[in-house]
N, C-alpha and C. Protein backbone atom coordinates (compact mmCIF):
# COMPACT_ATOMS: atom_id res chain seq x y z
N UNK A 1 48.41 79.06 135.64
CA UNK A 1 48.75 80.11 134.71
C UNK A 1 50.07 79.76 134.02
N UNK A 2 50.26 79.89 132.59
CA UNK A 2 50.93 79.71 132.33
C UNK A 2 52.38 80.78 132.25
N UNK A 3 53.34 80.87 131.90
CA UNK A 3 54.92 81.54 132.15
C UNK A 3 55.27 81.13 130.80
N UNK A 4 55.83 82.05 129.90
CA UNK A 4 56.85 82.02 128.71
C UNK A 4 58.10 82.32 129.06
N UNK A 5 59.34 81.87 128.97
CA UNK A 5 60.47 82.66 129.77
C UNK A 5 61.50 81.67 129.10
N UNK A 6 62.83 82.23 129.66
CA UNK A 6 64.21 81.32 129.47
C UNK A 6 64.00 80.48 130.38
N UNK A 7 64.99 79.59 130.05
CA UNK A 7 65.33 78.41 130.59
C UNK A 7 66.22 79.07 132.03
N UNK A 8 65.62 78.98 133.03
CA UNK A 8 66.07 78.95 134.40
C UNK A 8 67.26 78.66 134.72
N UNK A 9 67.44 76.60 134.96
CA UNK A 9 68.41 76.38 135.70
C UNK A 9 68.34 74.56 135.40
N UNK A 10 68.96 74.04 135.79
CA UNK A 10 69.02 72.81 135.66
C UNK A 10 67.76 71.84 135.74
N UNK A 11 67.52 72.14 136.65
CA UNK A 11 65.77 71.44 136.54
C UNK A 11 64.46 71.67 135.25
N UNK A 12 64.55 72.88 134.80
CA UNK A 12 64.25 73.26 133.82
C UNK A 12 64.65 72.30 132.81
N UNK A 13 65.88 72.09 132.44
CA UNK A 13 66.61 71.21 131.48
C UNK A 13 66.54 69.66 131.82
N UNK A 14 66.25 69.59 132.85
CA UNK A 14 65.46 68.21 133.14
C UNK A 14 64.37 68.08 132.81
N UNK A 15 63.41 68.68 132.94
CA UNK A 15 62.14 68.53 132.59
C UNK A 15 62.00 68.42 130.81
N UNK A 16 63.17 69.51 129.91
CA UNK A 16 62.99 69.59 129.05
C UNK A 16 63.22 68.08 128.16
N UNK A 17 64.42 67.37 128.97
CA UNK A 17 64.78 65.92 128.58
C UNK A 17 63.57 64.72 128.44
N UNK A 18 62.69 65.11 129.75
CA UNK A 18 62.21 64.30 129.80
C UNK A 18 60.75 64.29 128.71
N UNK A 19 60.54 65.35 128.97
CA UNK A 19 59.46 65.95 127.63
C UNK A 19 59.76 65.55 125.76
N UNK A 20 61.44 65.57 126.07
CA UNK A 20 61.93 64.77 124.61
C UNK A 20 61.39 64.02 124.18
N UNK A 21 61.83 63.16 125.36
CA UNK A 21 61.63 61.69 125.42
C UNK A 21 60.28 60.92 125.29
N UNK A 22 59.40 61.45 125.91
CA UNK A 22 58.04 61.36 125.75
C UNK A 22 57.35 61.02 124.20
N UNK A 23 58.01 61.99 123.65
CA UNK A 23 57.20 62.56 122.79
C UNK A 23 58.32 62.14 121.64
N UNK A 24 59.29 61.37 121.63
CA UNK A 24 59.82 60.76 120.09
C UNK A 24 58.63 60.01 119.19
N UNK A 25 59.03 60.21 118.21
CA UNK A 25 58.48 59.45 117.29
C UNK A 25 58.78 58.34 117.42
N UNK A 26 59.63 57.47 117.89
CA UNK A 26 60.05 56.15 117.96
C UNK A 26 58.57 55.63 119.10
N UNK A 27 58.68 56.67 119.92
CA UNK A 27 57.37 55.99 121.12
C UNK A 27 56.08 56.19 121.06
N UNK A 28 55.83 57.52 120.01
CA UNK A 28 54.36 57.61 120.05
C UNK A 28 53.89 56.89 119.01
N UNK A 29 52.55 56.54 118.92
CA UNK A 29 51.88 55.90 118.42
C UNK A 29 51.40 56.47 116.99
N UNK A 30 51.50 55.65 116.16
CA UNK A 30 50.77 56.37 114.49
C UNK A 30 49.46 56.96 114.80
N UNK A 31 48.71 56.45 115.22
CA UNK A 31 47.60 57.88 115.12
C UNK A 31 48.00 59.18 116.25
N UNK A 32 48.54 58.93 117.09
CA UNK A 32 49.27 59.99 117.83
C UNK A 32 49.92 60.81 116.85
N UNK A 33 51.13 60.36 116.30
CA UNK A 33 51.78 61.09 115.18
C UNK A 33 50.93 61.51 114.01
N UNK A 34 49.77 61.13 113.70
CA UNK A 34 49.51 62.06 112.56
C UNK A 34 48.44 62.87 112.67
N UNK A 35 47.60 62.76 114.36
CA UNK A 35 46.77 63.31 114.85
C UNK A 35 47.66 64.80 115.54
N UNK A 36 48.67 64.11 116.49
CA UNK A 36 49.43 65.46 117.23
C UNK A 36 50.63 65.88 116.90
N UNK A 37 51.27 64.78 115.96
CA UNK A 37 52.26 65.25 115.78
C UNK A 37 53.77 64.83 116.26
N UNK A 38 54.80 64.60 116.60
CA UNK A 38 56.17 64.14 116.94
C UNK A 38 57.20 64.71 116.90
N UNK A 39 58.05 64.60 117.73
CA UNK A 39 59.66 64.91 117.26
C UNK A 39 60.73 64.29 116.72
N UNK A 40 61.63 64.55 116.14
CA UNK A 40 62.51 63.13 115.92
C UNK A 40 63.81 63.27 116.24
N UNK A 41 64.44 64.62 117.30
CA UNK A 41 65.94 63.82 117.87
C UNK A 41 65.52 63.69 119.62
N UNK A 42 66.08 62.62 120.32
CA UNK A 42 66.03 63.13 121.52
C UNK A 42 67.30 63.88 122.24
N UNK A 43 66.66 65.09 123.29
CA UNK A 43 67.76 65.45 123.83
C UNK A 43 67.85 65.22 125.41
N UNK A 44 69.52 64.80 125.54
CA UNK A 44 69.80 64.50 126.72
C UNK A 44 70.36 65.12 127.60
N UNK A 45 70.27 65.11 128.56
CA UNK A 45 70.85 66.37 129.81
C UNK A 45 72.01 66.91 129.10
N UNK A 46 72.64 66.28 128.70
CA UNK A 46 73.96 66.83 129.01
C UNK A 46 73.81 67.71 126.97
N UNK A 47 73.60 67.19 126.41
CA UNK A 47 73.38 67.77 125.82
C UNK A 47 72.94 69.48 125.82
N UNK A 48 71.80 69.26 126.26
CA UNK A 48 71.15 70.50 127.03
C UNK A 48 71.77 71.55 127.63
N UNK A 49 72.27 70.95 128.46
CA UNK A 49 73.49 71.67 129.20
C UNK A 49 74.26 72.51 128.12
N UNK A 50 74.91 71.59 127.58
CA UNK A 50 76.35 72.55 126.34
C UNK A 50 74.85 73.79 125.78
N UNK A 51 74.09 73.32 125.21
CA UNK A 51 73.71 74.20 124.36
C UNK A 51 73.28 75.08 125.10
N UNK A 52 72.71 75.23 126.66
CA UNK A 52 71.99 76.44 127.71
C UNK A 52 73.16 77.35 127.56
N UNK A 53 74.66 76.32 127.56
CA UNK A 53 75.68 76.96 127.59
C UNK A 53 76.06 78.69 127.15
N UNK A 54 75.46 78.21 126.06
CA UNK A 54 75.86 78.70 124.43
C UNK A 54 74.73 79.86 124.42
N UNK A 55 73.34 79.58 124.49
CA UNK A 55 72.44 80.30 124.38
C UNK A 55 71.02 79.94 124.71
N UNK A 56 70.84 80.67 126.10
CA UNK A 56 69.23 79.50 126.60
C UNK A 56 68.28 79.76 125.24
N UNK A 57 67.26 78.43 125.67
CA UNK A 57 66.39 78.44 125.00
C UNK A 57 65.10 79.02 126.00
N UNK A 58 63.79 78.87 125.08
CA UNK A 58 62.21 79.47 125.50
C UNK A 58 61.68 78.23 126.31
N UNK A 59 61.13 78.68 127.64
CA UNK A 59 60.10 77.33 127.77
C UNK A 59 58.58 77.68 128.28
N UNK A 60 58.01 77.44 127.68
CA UNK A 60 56.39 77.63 128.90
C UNK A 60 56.46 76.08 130.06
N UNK A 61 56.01 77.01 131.53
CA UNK A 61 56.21 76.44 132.31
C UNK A 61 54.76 76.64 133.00
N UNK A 62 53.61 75.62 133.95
CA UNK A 62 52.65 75.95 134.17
C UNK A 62 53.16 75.08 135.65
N UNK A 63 52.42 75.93 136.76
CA UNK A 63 52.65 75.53 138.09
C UNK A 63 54.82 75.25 138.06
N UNK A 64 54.99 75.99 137.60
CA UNK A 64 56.54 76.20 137.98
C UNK A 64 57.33 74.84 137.22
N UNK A 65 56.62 73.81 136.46
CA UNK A 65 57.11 73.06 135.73
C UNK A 65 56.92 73.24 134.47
N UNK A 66 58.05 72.61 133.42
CA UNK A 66 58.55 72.73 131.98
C UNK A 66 56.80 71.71 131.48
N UNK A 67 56.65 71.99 130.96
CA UNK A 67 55.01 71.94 129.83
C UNK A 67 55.42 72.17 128.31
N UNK A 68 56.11 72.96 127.92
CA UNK A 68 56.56 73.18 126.52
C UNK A 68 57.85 74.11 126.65
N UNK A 69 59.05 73.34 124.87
CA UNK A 69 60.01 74.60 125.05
C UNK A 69 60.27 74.18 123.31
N UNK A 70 60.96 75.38 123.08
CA UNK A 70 61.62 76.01 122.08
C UNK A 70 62.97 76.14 121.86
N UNK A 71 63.58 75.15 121.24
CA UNK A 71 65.07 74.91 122.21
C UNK A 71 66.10 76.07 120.87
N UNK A 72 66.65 76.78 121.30
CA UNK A 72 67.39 77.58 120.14
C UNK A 72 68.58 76.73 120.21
N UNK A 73 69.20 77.15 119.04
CA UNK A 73 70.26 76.57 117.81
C UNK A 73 71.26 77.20 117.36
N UNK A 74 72.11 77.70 117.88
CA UNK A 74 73.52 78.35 117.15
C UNK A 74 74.40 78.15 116.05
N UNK A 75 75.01 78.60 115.69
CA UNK A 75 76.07 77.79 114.27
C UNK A 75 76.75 77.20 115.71
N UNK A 76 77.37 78.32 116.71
CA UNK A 76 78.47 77.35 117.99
C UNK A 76 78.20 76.39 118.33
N UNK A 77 76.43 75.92 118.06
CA UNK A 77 76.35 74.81 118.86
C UNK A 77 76.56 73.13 118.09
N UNK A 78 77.12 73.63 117.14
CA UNK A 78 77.53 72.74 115.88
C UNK A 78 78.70 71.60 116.44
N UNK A 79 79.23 72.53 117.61
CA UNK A 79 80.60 71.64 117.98
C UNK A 79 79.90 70.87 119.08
N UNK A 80 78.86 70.73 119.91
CA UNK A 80 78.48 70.36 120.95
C UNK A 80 77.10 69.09 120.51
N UNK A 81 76.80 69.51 119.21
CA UNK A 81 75.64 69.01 118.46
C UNK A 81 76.03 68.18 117.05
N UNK A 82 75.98 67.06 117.08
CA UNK A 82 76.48 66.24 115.59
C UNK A 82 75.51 66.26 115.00
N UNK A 83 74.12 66.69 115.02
CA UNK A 83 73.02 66.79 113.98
C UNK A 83 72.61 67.84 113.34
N UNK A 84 73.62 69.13 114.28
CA UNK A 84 73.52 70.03 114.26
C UNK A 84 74.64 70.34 112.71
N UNK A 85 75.48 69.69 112.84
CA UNK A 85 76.79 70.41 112.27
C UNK A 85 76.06 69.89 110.63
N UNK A 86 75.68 68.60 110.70
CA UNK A 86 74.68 67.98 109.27
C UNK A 86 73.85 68.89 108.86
N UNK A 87 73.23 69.79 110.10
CA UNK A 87 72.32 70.25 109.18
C UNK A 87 72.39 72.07 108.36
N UNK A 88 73.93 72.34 109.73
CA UNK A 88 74.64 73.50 109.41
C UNK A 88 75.26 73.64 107.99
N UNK A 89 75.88 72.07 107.63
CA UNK A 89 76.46 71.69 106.26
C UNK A 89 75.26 71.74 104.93
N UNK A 90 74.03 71.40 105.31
CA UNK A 90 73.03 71.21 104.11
C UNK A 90 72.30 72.57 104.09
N UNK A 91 72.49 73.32 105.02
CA UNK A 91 71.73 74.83 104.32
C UNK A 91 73.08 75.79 104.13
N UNK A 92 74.26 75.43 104.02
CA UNK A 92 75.10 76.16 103.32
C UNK A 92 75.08 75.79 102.13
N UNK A 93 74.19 75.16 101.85
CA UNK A 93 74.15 75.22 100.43
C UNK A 93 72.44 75.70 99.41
N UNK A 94 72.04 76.50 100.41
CA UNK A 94 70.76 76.59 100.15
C UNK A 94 70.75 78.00 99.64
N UNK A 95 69.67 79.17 99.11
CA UNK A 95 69.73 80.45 98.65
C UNK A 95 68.55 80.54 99.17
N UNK A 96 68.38 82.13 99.65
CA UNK A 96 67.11 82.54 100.10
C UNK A 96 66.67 84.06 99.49
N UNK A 97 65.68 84.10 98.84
CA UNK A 97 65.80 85.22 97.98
C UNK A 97 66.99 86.01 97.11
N UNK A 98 67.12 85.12 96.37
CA UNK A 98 68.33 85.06 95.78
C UNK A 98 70.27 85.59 96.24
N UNK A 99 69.52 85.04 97.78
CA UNK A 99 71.33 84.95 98.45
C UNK A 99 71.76 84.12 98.83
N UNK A 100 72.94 83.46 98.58
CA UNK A 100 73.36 82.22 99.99
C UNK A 100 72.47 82.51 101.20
N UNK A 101 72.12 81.12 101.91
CA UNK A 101 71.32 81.23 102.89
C UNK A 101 72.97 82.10 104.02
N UNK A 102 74.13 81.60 103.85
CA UNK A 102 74.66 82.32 104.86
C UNK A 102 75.09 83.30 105.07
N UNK A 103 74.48 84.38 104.05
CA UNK A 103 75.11 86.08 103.80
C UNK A 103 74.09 86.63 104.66
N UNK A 104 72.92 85.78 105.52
CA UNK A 104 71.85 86.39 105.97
C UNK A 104 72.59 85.83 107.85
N UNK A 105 72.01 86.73 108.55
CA UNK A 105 72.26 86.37 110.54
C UNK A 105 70.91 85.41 110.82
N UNK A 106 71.00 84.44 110.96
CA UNK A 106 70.15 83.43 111.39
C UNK A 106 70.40 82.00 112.34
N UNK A 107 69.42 81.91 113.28
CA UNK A 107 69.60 80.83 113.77
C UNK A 107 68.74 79.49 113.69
N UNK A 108 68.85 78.47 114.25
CA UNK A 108 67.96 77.51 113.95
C UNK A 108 67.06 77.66 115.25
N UNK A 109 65.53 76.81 114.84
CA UNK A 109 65.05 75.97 116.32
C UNK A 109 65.54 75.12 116.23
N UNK A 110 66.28 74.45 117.52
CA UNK A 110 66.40 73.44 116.90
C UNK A 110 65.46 72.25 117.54
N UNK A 111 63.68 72.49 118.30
CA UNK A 111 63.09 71.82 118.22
C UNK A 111 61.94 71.87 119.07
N UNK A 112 60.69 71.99 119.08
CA UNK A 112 59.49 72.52 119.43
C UNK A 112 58.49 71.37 120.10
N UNK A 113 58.23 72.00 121.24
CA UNK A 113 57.68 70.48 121.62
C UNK A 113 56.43 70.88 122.74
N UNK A 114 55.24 70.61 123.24
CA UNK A 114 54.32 70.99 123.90
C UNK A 114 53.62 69.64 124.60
N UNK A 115 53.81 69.54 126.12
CA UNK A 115 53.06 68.42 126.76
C UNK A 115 52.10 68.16 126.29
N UNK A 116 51.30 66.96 126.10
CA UNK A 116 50.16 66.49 125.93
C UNK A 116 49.08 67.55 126.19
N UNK A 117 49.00 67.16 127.62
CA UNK A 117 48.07 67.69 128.58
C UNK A 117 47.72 69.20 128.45
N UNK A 118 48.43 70.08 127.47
CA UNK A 118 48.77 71.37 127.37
C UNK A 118 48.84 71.94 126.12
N UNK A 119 48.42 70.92 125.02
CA UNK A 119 47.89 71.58 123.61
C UNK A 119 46.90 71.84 123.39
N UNK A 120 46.77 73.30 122.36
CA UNK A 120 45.67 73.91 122.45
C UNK A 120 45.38 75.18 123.32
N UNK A 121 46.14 75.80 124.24
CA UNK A 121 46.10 76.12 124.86
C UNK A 121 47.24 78.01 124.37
N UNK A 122 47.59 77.84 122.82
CA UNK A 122 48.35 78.43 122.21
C UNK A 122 49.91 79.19 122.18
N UNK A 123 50.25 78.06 123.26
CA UNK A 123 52.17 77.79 123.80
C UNK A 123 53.04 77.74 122.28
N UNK A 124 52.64 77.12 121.59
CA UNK A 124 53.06 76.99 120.45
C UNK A 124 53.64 78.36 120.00
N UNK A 125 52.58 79.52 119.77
CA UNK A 125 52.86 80.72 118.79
C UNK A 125 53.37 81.40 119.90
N UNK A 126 53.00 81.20 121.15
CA UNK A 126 53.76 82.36 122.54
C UNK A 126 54.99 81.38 122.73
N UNK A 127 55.38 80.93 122.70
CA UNK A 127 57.12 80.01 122.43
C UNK A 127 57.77 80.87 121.10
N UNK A 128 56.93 80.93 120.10
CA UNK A 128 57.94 81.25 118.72
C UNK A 128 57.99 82.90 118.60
N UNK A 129 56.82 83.98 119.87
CA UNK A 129 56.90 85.08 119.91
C UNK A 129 58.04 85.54 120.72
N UNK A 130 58.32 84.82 122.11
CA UNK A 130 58.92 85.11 122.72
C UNK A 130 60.44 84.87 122.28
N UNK A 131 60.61 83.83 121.50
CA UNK A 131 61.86 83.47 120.54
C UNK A 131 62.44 84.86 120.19
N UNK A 132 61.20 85.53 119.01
CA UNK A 132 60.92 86.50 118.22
C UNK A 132 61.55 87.70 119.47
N UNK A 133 61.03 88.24 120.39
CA UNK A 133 61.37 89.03 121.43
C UNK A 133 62.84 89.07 121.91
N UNK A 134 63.11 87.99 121.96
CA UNK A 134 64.67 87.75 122.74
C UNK A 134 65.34 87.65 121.83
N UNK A 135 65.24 87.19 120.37
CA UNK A 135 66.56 87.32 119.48
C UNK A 135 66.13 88.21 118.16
N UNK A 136 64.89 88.80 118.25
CA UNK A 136 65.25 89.61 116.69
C UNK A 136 66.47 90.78 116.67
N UNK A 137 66.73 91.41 117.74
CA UNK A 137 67.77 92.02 117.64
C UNK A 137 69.22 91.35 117.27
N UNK A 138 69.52 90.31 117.14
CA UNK A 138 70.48 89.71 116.95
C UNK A 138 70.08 88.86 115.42
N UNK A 139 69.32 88.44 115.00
CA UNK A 139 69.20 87.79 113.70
C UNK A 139 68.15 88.49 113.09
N UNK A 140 68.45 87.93 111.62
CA UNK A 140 66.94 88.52 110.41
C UNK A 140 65.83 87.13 110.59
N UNK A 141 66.70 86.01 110.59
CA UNK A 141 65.98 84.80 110.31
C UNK A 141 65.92 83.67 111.37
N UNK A 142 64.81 83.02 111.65
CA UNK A 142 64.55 81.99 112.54
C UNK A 142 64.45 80.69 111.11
N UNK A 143 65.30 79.84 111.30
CA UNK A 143 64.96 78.56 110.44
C UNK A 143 64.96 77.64 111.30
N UNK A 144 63.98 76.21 110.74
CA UNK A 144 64.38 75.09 111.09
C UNK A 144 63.70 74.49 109.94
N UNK A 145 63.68 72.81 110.33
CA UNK A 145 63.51 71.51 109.49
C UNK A 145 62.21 71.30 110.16
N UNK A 146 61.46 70.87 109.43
CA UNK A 146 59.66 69.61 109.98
C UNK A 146 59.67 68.46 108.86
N UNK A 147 59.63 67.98 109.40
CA UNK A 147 59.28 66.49 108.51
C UNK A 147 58.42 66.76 108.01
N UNK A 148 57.81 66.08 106.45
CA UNK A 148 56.86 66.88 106.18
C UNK A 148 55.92 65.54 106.07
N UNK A 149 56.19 64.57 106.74
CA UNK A 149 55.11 63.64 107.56
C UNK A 149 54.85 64.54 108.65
N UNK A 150 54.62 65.61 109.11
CA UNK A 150 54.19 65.90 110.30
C UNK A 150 53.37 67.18 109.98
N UNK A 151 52.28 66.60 109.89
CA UNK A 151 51.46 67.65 109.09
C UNK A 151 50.75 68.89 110.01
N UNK A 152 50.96 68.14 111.16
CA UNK A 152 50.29 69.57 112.70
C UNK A 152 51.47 70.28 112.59
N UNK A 153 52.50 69.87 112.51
CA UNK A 153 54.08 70.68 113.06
C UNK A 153 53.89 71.48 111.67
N UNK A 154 54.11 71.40 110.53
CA UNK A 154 53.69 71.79 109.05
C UNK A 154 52.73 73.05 109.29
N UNK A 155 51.97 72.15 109.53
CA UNK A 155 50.56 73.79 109.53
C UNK A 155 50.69 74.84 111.02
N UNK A 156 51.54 74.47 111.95
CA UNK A 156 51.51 75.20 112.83
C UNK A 156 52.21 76.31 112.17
N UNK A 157 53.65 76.12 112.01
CA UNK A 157 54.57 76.56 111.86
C UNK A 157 54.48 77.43 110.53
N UNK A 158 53.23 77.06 109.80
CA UNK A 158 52.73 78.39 108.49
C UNK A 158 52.01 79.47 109.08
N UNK A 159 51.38 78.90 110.04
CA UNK A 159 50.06 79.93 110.98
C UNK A 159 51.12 81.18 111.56
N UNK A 160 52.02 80.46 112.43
CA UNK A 160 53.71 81.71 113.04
C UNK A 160 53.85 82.94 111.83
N UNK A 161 54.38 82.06 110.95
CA UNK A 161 54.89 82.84 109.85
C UNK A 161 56.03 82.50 109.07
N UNK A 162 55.93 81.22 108.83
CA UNK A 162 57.07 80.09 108.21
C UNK A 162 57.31 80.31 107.13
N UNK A 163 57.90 80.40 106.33
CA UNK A 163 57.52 79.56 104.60
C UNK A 163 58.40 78.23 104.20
N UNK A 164 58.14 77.23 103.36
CA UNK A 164 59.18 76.39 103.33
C UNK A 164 59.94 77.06 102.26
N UNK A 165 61.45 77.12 101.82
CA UNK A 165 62.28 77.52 101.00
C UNK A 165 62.96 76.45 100.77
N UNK A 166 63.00 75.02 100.96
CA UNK A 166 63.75 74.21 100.49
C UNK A 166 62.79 72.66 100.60
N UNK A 167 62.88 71.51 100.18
CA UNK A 167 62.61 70.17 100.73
C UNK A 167 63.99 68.85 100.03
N UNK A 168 64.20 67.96 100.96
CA UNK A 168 65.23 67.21 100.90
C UNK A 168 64.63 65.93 101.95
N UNK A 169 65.43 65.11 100.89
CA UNK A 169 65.51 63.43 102.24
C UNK A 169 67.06 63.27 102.78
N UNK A 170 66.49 62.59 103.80
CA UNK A 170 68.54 62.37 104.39
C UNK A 170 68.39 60.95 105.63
N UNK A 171 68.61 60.76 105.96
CA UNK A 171 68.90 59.30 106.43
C UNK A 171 67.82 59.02 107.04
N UNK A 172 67.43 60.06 107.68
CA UNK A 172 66.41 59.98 108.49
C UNK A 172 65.02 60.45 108.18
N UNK A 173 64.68 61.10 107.39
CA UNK A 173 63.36 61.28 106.75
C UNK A 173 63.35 62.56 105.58
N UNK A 174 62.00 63.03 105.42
CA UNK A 174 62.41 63.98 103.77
C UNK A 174 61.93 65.48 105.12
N UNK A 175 62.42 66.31 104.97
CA UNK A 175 62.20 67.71 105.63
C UNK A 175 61.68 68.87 104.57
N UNK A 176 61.17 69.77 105.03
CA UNK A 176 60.90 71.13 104.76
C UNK A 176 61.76 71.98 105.33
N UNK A 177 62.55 72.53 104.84
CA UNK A 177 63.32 73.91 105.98
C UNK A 177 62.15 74.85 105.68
N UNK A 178 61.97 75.56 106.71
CA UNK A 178 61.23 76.48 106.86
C UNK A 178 62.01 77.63 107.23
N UNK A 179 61.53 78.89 106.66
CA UNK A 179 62.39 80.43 107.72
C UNK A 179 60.95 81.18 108.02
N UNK A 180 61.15 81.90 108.50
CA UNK A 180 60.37 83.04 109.57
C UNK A 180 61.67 84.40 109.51
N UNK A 181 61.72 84.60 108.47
CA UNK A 181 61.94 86.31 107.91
C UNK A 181 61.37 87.21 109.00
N UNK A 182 61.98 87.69 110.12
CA UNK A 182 61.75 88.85 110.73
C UNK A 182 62.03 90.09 110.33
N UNK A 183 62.20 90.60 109.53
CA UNK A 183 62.63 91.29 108.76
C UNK A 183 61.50 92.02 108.02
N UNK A 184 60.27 91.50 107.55
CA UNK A 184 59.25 90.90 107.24
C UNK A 184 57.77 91.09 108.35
N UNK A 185 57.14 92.20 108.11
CA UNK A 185 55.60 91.82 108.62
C UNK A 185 55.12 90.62 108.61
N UNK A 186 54.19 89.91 109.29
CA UNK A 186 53.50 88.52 109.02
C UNK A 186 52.61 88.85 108.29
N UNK A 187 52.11 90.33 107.68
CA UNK A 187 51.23 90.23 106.75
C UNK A 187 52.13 89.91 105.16
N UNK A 188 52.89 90.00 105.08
CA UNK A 188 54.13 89.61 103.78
C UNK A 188 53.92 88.80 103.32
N UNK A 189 53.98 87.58 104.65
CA UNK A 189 54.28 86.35 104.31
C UNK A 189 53.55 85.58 103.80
């Protein structure tokens, strides 16, 4: 059976490392990546750590182990995160219904990821509900980035209730920012 929940305790954040890692784009295979899909930063314990710090993230866990997580994203975690602070810098310059994106309370994902063995199984949208549960009281907006080579991560993340509001290239590939307006019925969107 599967479990949606916070991030526990250290082992949790182990598992979540290792699930990174798995699943970079550097290691999976091209039809892997355009069949299931990829991630592209890895995160490392310690990493993990600062950011649980700051604000746990979501994980589905099946038989008491990490299977999928939803790692949340702070502006704080900008000081603990150098990809973070890049990407804090490129949507201050973005507008979202005709406001600075930063006159709005929002945080990032900052990255979505589901074991092999365990897609399909619809962790995906119960990861981005339970997100939804634990922080709409605190923000209007859930954003993040998808490569928009990643065409499962792309169409998942429209099915939630995404829209893209921006696209850009940067060292590392061309992105979509996407938001998820809670604020907003999913029939709106």
């Amino acid at each position: 059976m599967y479990t949606i929940q916070l991030v526990r305790n250290n082992k949790d954040l182990e598992e979540i490392a290792a699930l990174s890692s798995a699943n970079l784009r550097t290691v999976v295979s091209e039809v892997e990546k355009a069949e299931q899909g990829f991630i592209t930063w890895e995160y490392h314990l310690k990493l993990l750590q600062d950011m649980h710090a700051i604000a746990p993230s979501i994980i589905a866990t099946y038989d008491d182990q990490v299977v999928g997580y939803a790692l949340v994203a702070t502006h704080a975690m900008s000081d603990v995160h150098a990809e973070m602070k890049v990407m804090l810098n490129n949507l201050a310059t973005l507008t979202y219904e005709g406001k600075p994106m930063n006159d709005y309370k929002y945080y990032m994902m900052g990255q979505i990821c589901i074991a092999k063995e365990h897609r399909g199984q619809g962790l995906f949208d119960q990861l981005y509900e339970y997100h939804r549960k634990v922080y709409q009281d605190r923000y209007d907006i859930l954003l993040t980035e998808v490569s928009t080579s990643n065409h499962r991560s792309l169409k998942a993340h429209q099915r939630v209730g995404f829209k893209t509001i921006h696209t850009y290239r940067d060292h590392m590939d061309e992105w979509n920012v996407v938001v998820w307006d809670w604020r907003k019925g999913n029939d709106e969107l």
